[in-house]
PDB file of N, CA and C in Angstrom:
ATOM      1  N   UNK A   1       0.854  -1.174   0.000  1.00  0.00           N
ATOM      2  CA  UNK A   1       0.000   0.000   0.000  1.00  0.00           C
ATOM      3  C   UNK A   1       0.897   1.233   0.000  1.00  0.00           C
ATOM      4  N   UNK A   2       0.663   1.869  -0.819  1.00  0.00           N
ATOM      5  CA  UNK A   2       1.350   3.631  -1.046  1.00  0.00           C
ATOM      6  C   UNK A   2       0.455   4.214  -0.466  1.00  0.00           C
ATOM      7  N   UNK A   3       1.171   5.440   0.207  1.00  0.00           N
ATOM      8  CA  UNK A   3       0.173   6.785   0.725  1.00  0.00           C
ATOM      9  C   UNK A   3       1.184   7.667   0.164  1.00  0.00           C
ATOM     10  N   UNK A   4      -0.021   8.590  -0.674  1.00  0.00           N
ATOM     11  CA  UNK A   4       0.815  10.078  -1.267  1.00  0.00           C
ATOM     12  C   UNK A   4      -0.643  11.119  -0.389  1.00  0.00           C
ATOM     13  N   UNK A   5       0.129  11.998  -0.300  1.00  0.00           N
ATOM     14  CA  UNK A   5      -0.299  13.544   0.029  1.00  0.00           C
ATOM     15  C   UNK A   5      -0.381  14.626  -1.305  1.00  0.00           C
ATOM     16  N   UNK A   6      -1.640  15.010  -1.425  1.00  0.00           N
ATOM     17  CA  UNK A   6      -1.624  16.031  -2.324  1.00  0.00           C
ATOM     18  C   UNK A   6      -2.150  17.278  -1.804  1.00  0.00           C
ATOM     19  N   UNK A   7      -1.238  18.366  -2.130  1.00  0.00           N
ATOM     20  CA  UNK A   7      -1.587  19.608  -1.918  1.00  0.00           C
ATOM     21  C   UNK A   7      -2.077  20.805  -2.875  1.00  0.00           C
ATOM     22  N   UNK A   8      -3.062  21.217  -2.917  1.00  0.00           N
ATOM     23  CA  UNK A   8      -3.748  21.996  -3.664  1.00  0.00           C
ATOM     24  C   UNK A   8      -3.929  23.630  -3.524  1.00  0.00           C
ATOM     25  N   UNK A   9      -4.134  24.166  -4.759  1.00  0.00           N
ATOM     26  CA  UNK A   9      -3.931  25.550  -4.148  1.00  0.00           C
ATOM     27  C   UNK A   9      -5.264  26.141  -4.975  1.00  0.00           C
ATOM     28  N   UNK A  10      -6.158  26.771  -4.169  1.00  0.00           N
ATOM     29  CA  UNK A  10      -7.341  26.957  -4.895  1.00  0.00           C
ATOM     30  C   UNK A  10      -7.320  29.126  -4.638  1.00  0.00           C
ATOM     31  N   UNK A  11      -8.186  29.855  -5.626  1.00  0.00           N
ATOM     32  CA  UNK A  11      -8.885  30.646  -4.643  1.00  0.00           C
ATOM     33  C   UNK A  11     -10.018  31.129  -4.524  1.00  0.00           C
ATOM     34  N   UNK A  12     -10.530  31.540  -3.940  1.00  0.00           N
ATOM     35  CA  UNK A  12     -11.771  30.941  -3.115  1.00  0.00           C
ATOM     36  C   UNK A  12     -12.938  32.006  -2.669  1.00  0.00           C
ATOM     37  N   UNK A  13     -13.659  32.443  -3.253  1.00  0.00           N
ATOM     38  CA  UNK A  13     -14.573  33.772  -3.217  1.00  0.00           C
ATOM     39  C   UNK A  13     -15.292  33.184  -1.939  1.00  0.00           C
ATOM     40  N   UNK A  14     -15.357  34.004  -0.955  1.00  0.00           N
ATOM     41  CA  UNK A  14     -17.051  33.159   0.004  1.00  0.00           C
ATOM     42  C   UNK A  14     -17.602  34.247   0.820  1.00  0.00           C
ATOM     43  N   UNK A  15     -18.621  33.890   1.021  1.00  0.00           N
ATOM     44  CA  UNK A  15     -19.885  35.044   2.162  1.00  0.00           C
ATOM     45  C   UNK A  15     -19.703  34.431   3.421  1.00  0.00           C
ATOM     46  N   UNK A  16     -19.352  35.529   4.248  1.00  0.00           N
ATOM     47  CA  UNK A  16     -19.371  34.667   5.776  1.00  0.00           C
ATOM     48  C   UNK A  16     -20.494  35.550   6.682  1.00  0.00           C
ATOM     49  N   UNK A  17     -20.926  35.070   7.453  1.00  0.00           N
ATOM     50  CA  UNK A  17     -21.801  35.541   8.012  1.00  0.00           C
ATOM     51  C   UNK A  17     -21.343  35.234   9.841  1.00  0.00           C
ATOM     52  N   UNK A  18     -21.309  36.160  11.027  1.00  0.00           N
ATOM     53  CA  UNK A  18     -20.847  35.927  12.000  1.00  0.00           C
ATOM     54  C   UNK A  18     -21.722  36.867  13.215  1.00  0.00           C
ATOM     55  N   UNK A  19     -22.358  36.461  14.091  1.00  0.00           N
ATOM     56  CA  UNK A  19     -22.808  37.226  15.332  1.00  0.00           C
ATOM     57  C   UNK A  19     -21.559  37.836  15.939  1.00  0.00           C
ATOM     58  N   UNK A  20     -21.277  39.159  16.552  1.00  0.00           N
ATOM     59  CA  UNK A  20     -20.911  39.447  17.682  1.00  0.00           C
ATOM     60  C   UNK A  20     -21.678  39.973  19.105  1.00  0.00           C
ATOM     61  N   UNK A  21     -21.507  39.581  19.953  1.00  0.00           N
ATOM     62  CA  UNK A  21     -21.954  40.331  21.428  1.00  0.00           C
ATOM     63  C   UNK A  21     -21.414  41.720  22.381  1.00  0.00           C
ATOM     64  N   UNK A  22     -22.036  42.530  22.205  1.00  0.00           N
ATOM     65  CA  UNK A  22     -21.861  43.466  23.521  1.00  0.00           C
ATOM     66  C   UNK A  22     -22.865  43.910  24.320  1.00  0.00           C
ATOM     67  N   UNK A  23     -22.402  44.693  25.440  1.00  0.00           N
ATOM     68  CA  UNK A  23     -23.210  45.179  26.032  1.00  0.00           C
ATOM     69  C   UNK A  23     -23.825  46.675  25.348  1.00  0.00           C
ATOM     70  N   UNK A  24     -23.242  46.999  24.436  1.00  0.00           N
ATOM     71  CA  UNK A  24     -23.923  47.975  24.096  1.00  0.00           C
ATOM     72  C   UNK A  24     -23.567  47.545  22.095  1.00  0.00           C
ATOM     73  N   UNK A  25     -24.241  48.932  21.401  1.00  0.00           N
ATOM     74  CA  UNK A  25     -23.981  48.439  20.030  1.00  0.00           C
ATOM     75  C   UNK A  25     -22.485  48.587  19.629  1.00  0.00           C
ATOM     76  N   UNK A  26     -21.660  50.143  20.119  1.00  0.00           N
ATOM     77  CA  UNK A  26     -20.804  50.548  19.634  1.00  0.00           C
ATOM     78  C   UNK A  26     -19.668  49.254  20.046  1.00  0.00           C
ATOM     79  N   UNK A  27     -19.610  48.404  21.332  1.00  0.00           N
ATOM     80  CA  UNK A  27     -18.877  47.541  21.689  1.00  0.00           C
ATOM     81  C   UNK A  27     -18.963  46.057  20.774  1.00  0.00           C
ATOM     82  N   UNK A  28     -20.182  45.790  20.554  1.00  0.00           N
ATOM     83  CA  UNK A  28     -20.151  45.119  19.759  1.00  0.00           C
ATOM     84  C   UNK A  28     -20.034  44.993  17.938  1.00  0.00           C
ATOM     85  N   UNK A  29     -20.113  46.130  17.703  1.00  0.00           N
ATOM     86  CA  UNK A  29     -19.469  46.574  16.776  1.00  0.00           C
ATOM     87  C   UNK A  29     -17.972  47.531  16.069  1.00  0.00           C
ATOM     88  N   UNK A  30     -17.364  47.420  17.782  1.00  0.00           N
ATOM     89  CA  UNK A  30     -15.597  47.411  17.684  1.00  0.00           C
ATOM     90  C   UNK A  30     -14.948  45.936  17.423  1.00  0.00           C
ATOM     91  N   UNK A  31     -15.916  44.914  18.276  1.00  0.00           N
ATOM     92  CA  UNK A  31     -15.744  43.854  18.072  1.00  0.00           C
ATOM     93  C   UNK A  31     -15.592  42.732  16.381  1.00  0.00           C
ATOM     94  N   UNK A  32     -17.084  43.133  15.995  1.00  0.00           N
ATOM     95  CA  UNK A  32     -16.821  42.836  14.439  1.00  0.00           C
ATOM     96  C   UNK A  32     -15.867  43.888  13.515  1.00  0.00           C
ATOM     97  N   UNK A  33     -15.659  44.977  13.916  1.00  0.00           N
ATOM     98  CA  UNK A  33     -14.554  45.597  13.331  1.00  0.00           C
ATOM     99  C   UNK A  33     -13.282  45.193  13.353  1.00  0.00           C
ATOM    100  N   UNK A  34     -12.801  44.903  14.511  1.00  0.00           N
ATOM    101  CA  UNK A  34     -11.530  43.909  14.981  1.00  0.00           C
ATOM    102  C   UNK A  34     -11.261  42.652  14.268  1.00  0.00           C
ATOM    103  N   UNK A  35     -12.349  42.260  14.181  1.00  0.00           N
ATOM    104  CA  UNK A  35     -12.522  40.612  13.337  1.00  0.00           C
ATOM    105  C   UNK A  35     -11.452  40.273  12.488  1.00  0.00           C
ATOM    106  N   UNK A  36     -10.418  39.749  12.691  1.00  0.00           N
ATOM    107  CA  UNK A  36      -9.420  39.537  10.965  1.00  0.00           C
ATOM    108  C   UNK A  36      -9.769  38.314  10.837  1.00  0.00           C
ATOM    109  N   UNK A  37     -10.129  37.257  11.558  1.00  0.00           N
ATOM    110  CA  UNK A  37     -10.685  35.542  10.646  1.00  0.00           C
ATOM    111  C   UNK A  37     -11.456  35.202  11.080  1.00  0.00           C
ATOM    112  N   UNK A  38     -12.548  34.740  10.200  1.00  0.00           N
ATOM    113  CA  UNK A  38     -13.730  34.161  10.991  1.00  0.00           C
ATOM    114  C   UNK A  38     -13.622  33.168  12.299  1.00  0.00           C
ATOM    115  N   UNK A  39     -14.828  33.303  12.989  1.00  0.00           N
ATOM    116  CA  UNK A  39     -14.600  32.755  14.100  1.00  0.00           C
ATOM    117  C   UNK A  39     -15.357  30.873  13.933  1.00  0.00           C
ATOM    118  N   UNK A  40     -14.948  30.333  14.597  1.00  0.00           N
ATOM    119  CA  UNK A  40     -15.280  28.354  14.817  1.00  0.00           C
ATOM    120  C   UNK A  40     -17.057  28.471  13.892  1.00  0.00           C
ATOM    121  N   UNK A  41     -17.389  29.632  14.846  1.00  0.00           N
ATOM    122  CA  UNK A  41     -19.111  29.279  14.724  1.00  0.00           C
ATOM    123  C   UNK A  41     -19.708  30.486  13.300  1.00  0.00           C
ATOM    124  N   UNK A  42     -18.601  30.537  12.728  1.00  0.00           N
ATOM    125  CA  UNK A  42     -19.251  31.711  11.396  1.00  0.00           C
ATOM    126  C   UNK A  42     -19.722  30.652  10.378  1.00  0.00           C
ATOM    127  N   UNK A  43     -20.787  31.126   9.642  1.00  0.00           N
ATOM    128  CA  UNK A  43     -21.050  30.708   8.961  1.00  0.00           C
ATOM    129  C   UNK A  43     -20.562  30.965   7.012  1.00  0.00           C
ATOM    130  N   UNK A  44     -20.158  29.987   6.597  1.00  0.00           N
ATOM    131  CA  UNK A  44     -19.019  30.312   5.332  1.00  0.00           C
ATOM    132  C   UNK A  44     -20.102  29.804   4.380  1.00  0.00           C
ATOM    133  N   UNK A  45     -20.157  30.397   3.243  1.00  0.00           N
ATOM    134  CA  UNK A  45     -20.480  29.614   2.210  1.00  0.00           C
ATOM    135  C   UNK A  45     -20.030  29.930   0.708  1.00  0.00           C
ATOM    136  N   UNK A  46     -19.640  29.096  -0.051  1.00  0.00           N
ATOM    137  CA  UNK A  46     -18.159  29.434  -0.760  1.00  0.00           C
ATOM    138  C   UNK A  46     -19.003  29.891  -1.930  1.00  0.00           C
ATOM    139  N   UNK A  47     -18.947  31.141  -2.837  1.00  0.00           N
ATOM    140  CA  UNK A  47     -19.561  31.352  -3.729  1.00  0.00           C
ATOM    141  C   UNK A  47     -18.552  30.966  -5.327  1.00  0.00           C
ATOM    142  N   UNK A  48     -17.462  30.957  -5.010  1.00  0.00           N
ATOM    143  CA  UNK A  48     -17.004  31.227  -6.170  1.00  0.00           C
ATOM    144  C   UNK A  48     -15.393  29.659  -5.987  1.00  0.00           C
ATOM    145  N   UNK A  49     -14.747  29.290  -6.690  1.00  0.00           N
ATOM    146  CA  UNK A  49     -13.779  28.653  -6.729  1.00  0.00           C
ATOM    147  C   UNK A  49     -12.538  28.683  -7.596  1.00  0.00           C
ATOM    148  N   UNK A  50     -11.762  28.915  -7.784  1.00  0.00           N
ATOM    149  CA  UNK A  50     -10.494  28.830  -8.902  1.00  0.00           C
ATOM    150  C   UNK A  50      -9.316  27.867  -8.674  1.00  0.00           C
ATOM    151  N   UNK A  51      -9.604  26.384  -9.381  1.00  0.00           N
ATOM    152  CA  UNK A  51      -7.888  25.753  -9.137  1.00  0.00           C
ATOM    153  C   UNK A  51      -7.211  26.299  -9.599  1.00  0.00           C
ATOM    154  N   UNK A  52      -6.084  26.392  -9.288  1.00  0.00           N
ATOM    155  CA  UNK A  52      -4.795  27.158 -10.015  1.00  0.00           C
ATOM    156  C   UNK A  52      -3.647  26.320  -9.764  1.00  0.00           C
ATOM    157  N   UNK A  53      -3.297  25.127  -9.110  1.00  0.00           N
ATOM    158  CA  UNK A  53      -2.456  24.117  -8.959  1.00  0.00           C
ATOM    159  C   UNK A  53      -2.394  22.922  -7.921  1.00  0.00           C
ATOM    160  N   UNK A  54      -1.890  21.583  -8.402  1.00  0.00           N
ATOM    161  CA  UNK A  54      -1.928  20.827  -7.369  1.00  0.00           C
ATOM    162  C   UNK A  54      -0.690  19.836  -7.362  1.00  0.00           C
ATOM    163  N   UNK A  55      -0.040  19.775  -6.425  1.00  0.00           N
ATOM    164  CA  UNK A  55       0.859  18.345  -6.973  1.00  0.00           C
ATOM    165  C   UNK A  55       0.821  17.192  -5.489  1.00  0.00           C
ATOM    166  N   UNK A  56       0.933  16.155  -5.883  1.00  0.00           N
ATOM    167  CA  UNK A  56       0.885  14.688  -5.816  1.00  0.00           C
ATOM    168  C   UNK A  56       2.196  14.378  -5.252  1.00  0.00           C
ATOM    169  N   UNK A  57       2.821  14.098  -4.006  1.00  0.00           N
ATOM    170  CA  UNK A  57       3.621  13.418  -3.440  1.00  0.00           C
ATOM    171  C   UNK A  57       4.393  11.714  -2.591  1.00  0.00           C
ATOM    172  N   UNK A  58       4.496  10.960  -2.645  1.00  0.00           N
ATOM    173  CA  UNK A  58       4.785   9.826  -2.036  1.00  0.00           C
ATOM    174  C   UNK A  58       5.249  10.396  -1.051  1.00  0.00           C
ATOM    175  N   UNK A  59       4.774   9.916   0.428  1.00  0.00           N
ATOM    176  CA  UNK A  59       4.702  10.177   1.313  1.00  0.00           C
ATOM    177  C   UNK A  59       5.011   8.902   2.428  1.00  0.00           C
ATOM    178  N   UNK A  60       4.739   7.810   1.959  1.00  0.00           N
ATOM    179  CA  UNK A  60       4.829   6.452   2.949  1.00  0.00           C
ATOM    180  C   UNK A  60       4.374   5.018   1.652  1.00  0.00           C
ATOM    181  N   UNK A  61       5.407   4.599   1.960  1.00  0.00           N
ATOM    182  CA  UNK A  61       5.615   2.732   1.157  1.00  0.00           C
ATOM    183  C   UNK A  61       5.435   1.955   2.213  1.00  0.00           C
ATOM    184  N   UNK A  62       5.191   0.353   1.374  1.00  0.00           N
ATOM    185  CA  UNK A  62       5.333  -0.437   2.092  1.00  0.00           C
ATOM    186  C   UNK A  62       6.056  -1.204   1.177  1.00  0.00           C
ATOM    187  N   UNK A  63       7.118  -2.337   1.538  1.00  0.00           N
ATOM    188  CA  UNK A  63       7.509  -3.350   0.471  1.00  0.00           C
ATOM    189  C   UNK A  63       6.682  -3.598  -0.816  1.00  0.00           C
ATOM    190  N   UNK A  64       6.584  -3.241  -1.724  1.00  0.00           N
ATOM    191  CA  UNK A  64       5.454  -3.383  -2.793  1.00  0.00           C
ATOM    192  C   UNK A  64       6.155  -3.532  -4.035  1.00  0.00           C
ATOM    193  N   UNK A  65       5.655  -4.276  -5.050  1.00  0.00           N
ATOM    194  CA  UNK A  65       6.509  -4.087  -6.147  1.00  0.00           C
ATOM    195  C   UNK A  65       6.544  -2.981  -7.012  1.00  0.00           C
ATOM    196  N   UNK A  66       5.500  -2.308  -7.280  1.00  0.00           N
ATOM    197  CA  UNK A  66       4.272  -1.438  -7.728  1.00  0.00           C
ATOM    198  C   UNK A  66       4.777   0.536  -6.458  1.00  0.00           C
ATOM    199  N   UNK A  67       5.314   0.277  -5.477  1.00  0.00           N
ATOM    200  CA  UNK A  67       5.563   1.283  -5.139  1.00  0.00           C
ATOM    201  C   UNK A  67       7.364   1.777  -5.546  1.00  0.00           C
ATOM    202  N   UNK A  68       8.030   0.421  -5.396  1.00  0.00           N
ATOM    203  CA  UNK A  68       9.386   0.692  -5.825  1.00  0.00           C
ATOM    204  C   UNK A  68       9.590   1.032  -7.393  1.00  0.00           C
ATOM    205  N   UNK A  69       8.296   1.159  -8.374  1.00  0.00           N
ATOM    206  CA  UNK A  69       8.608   1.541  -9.697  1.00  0.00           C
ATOM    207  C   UNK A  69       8.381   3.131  -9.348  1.00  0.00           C
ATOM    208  N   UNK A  70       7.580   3.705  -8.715  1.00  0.00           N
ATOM    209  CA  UNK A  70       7.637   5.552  -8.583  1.00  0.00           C
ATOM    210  C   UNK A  70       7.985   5.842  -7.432  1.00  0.00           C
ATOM    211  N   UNK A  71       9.244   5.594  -6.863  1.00  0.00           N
ATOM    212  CA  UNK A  71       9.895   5.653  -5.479  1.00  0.00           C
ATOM    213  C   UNK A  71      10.567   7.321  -6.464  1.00  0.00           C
ATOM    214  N   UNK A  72      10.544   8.020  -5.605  1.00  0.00           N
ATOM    215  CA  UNK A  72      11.987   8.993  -5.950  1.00  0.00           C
ATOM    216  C   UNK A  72      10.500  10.222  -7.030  1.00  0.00           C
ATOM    217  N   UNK A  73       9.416  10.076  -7.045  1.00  0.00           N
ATOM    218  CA  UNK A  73       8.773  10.743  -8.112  1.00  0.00           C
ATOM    219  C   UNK A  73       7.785  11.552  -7.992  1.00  0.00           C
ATOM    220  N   UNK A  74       6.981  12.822  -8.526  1.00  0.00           N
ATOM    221  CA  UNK A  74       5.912  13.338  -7.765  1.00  0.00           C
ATOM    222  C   UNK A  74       5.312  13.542  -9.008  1.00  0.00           C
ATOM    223  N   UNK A  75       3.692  13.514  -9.061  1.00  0.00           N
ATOM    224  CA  UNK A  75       3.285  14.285 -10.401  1.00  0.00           C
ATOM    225  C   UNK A  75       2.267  15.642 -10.190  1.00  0.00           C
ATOM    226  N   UNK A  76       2.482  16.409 -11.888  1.00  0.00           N
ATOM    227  CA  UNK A  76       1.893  17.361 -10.968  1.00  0.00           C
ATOM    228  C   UNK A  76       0.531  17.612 -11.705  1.00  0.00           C
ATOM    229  N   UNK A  77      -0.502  18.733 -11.254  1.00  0.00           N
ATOM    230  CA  UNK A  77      -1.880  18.661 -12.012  1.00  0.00           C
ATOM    231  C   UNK A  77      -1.648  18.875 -13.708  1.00  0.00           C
ATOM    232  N   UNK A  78      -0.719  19.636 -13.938  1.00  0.00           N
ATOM    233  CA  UNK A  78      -0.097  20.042 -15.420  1.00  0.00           C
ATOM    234  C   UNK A  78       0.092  18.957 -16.153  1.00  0.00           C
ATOM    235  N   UNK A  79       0.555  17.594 -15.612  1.00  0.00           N
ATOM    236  CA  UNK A  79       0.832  17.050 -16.713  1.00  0.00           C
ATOM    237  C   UNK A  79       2.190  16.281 -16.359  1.00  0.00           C
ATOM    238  N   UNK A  80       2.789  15.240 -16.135  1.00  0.00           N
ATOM    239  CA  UNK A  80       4.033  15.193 -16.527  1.00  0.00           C
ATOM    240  C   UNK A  80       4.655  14.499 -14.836  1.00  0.00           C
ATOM    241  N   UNK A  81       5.597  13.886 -14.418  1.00  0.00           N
ATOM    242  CA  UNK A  81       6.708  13.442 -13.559  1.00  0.00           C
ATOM    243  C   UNK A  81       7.626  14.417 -13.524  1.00  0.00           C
ATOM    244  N   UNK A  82       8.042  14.815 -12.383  1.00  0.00           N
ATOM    245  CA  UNK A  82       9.482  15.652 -11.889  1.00  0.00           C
ATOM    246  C   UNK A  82      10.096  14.280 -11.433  1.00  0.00           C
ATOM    247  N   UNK A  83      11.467  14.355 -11.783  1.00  0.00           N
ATOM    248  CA  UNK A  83      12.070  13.254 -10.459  1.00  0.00           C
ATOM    249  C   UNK A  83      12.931  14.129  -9.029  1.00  0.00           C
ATOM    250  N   UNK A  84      12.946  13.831  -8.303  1.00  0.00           N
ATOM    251  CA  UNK A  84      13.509  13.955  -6.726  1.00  0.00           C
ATOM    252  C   UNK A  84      15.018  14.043  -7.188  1.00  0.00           C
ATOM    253  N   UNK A  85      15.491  15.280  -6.820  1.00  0.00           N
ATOM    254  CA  UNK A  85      17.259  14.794  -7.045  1.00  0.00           C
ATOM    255  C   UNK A  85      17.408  15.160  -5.522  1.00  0.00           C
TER     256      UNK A  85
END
């Protein structure tokens, strides 16, 4: 059994939607002003998507016959094998 890791690079239009709390409005709205990343409980929803790259790594072998032919190799979304120097 092979395990590869692939990493992808997308970007990513989305609407987030998020409550803040204060005791008054202006406090709770220093609060969403402050905001730089949404918080656990925001709500995301992705409007838009762009791949723009991905590549494919070997990451973990096992004795295999089938893993020792692309030992040393990565591929990428483009097209094609790099080899590992």
């Amino acid at each position: 059994m092979v395990k590869v890791l692939k990493k992808s690079s997308l970007e990513i239009s989305a609407d987030v939607e998020e409550f803040f709390d204060g005791e008054t409005i202006e406090e709770a709205t220093k609060k969403a002003h402050y905001q730089i990343m949404p918080g656990e409980l925001a709500k995301i929803n992705i409007t838009d998507n762009k791949f723009l790259k991905a590549t494919i790594k070997v990451v973990g072998e096992e004795n295999d016959v089938r893993s020792k032919k692309s030992s040393g190799t990565k591929s990428t979304a483009t097209g094609g094998e790099q080899k590992n120097v």
